[in-house]
C-alpha atoms as a PDB file:
ATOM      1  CA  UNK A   1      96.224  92.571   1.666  1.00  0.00           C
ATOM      2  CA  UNK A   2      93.844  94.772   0.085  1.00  0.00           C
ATOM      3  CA  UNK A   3      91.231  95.886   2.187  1.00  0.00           C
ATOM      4  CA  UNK A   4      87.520  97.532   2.156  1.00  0.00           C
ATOM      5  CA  UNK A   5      89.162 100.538   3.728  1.00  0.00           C
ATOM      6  CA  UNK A   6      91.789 100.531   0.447  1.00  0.00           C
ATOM      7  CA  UNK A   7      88.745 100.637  -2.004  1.00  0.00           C
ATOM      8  CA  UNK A   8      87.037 103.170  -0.291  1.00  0.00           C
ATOM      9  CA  UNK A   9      89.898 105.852  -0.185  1.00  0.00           C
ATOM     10  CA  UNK A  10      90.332 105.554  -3.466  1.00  0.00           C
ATOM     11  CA  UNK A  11      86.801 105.901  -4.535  1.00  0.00           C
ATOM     12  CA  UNK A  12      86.657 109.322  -2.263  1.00  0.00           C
ATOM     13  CA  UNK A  13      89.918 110.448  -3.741  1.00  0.00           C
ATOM     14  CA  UNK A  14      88.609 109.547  -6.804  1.00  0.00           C
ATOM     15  CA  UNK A  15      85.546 111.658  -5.921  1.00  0.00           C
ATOM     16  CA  UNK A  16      87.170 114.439  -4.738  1.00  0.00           C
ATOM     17  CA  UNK A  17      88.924 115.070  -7.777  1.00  0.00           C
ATOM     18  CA  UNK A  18      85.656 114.906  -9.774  1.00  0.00           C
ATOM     19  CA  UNK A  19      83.927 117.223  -7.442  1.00  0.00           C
ATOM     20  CA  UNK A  20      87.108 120.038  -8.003  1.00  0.00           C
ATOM     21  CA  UNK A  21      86.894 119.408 -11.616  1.00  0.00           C
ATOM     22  CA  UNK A  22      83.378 120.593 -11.214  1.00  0.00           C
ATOM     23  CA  UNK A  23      83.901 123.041  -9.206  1.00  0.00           C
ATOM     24  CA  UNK A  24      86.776 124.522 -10.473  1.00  0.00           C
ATOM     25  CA  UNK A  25      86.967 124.289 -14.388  1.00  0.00           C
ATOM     26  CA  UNK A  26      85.179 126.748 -16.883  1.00  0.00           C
ATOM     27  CA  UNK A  27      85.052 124.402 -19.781  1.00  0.00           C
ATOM     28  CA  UNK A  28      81.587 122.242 -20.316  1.00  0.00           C
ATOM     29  CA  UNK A  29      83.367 119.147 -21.746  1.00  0.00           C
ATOM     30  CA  UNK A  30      85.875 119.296 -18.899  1.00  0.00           C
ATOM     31  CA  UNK A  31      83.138 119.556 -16.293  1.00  0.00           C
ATOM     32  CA  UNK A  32      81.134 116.753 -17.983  1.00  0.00           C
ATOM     33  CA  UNK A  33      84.675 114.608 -17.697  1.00  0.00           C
ATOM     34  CA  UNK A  34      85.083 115.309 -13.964  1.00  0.00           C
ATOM     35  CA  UNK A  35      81.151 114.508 -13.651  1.00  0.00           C
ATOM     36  CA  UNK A  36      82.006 110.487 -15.287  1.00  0.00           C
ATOM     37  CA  UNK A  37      84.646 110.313 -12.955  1.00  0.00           C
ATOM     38  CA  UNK A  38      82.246 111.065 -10.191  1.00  0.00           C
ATOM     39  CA  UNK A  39      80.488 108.375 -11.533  1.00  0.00           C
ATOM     40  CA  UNK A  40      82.920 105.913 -11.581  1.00  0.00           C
ATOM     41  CA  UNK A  41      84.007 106.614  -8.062  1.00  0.00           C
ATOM     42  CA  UNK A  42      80.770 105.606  -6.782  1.00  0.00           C
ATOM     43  CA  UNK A  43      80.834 102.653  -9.203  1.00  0.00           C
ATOM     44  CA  UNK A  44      84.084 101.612  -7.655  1.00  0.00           C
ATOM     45  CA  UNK A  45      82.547 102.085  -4.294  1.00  0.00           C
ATOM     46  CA  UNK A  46      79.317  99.925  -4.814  1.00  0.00           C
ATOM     47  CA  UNK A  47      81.491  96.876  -6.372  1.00  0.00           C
ATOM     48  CA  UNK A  48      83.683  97.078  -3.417  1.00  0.00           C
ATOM     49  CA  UNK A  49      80.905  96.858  -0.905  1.00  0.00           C
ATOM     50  CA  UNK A  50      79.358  94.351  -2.821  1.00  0.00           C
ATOM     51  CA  UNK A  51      82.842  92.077  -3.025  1.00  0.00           C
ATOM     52  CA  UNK A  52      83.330  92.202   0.467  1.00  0.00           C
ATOM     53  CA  UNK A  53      79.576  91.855   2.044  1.00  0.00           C
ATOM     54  CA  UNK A  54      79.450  88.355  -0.753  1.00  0.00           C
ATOM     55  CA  UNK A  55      76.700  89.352  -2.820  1.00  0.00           C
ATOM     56  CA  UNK A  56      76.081  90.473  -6.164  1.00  0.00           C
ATOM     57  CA  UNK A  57      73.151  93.293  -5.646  1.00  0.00           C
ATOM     58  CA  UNK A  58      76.130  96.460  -5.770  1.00  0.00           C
ATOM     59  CA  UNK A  59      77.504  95.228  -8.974  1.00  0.00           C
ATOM     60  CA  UNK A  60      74.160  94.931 -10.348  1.00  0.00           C
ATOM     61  CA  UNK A  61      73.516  98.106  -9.267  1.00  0.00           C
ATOM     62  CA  UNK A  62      76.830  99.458 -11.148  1.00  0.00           C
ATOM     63  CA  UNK A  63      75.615  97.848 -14.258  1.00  0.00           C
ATOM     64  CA  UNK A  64      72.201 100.250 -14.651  1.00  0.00           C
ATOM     65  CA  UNK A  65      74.334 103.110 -13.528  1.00  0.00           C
ATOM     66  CA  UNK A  66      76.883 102.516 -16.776  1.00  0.00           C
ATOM     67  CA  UNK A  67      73.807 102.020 -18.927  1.00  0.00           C
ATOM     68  CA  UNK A  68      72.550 105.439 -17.947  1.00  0.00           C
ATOM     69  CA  UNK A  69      75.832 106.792 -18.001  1.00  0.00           C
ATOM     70  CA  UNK A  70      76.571 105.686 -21.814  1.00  0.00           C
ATOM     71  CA  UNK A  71      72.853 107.475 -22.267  1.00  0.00           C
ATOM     72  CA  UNK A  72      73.949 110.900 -20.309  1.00  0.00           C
ATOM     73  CA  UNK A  73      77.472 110.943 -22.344  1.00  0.00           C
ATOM     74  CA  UNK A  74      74.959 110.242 -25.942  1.00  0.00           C
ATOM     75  CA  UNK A  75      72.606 113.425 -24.890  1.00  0.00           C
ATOM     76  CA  UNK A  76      75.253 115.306 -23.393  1.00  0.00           C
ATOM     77  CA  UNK A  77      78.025 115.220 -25.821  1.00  0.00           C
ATOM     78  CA  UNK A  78      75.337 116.474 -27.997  1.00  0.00           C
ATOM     79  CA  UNK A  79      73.861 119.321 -26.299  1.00  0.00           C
ATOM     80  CA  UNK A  80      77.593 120.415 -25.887  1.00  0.00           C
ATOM     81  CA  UNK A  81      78.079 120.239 -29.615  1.00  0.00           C
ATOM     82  CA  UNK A  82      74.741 122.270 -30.203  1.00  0.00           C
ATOM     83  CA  UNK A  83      76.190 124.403 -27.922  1.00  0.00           C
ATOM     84  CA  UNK A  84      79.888 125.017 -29.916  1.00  0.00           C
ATOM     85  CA  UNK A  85      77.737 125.181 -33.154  1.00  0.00           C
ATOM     86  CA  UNK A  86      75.464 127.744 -31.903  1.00  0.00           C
ATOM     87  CA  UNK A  87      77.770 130.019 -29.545  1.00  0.00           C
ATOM     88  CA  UNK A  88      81.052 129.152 -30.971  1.00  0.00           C
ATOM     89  CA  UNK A  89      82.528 128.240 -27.054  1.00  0.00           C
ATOM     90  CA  UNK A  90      82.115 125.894 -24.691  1.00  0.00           C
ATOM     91  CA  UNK A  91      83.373 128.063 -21.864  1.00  0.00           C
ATOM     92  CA  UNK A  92      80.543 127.540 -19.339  1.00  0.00           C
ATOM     93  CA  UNK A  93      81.112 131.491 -17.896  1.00  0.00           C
ATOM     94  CA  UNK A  94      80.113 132.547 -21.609  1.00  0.00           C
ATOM     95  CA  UNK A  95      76.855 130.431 -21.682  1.00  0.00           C
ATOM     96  CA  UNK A  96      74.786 131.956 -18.767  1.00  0.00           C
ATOM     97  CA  UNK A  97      71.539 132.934 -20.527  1.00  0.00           C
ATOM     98  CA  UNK A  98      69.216 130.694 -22.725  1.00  0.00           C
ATOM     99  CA  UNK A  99      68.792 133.528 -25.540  1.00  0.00           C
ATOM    100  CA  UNK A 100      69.679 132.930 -28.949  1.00  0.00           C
END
């Protein structure tokens, strides 16, 4: 039997690996990845609370966060391209000042 506890683990592993993806890639599309995953493992988290507490308010909840999250990937998807055009790299070590 699947339990709360199940869910939970793998929403913080889930986590985990979005938060070292973060932390430890140079890439900007590769960071913005591991940031969705992030995402998702609180997503997972919220509908698993709200399966086993009977109500509907966490799924609800993890239906505004994938609206907003289809908005974030729109804008930032295209800052990233602006970004490639402009600089010719996405490497997030070789973007560190906002000069031209």
């Amino acid at each position: 039997m699947i339990t709360l506890h199940h869910y939970l683990w793998v929403s913080g592993l889930l986590f985990a690996l979005g938060m070292f993806g973060i932390v430890l890639r140079r890439n900007a599309l590769v960071i913005f990845m591991a940031l969705e995953m992030n995402l998702n493992a609180a997503n997972l988290a919220l509908v698993a609370f709200s399966k086993f507490n009977h109500n509907i308010h966490g799924q609800v909840f993890v239906f505004f966060i994938i609206a907003i999250a289809a908005a974030e990937v729109a804008v930032g998807l295209a800052i990233i391209v602006a970004l490639y055009r402009r600089r010719q790299t996405v490497r997030v070590s070789e973007l560190n000042s906002m000069k031209l």
